[in-house]
C-alpha atoms as a PDB file:
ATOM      1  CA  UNK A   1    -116.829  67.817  89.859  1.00  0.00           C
ATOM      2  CA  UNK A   2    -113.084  67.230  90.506  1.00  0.00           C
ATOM      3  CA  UNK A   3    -113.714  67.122  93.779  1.00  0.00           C
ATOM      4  CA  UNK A   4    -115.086  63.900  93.800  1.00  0.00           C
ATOM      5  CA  UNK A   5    -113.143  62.406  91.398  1.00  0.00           C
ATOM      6  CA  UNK A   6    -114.702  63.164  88.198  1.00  0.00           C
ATOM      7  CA  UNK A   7    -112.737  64.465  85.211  1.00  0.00           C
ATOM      8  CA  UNK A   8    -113.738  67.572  83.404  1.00  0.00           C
ATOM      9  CA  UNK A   9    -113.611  68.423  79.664  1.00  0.00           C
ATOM     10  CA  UNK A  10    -110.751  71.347  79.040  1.00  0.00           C
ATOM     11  CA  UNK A  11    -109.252  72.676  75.818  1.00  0.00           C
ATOM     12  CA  UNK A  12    -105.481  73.067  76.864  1.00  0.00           C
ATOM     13  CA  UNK A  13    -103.145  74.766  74.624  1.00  0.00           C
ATOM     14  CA  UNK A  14     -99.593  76.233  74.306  1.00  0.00           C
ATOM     15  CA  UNK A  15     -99.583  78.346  77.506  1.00  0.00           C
ATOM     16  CA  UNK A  16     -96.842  80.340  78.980  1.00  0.00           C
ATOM     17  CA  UNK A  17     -96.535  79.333  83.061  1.00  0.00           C
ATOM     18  CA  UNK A  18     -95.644  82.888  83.571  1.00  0.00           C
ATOM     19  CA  UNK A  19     -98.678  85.061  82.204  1.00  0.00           C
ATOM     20  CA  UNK A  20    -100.746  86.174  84.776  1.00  0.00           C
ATOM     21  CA  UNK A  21    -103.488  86.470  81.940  1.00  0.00           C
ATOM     22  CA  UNK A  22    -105.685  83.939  83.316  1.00  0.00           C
ATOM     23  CA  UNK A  23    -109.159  84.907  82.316  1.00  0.00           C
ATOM     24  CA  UNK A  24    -110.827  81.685  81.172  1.00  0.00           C
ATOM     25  CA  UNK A  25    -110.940  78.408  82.640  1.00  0.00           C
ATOM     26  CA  UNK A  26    -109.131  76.361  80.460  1.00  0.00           C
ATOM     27  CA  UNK A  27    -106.566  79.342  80.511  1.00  0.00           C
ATOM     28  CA  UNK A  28    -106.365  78.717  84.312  1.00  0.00           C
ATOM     29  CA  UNK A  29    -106.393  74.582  84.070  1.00  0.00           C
ATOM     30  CA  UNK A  30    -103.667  75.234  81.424  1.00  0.00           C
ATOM     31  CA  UNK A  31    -101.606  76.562  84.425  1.00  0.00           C
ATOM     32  CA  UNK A  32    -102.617  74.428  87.062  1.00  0.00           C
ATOM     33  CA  UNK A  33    -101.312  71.285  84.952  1.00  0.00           C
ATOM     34  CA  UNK A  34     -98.011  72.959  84.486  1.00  0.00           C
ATOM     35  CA  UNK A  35     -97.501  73.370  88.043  1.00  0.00           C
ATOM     36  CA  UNK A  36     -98.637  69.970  88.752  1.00  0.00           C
ATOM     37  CA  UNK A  37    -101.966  70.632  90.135  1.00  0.00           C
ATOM     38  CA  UNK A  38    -104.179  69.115  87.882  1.00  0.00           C
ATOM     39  CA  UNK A  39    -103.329  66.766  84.932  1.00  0.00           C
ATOM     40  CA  UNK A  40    -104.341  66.924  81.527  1.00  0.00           C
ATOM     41  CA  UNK A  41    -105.016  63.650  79.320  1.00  0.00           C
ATOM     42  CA  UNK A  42    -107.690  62.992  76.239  1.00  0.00           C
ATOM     43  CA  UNK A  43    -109.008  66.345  76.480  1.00  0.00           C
ATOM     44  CA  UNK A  44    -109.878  65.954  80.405  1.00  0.00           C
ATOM     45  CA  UNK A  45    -108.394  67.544  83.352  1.00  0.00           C
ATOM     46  CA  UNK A  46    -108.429  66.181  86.784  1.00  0.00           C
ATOM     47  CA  UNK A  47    -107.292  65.864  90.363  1.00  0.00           C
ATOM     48  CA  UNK A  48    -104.220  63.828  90.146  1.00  0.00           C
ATOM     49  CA  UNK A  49    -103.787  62.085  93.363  1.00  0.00           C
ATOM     50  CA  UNK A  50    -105.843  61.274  96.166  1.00  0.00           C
ATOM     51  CA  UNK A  51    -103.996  63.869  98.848  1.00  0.00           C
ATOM     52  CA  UNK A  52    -104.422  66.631  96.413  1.00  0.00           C
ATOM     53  CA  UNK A  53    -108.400  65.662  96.590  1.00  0.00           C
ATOM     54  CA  UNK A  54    -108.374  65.841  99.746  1.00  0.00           C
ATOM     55  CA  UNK A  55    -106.871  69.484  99.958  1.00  0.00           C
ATOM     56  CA  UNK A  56    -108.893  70.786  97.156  1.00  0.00           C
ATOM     57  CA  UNK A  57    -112.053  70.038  99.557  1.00  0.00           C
ATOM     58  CA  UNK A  58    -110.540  71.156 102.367  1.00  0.00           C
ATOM     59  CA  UNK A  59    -110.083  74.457 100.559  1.00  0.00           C
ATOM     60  CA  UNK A  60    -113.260  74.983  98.624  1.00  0.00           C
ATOM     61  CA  UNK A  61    -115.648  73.370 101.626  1.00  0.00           C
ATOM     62  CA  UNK A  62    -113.954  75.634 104.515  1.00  0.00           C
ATOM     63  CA  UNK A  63    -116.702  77.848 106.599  1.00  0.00           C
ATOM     64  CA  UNK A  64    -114.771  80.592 106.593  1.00  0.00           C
END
């Protein structure tokens, strides 16, 4: 849903960057927004910028 721009409902709480406990989703949105990868605001997480977008399909619609 990111992908194309939509935001996506996400509970993120106090999370150390550090853990590599990342089990849930929102426990793995909760690290992507620390490291700048997603951002977090009114509950919603989403794709900040347009050449992120464009990697994250890249990535996730690669043949290989």
């Amino acid at each position: 849903m990111m992908v194309i721009g939509e935001r996506v409902n996400a509970k993120i709480g106090d999370f150390a960057a550090v853990s590599m406990e990342l089990k849930t989703k929102n426990q793995i949105y909760s690290a992507m927004v620390i490291y700048g990868l997603l951002t977090y605001n009114n509950g919603q997480v989403f794709i900040p910028n347009k050449e992120l977008m464009l990697k994250y399909d890249e990535l996730l619609f690669r043949e290989s």
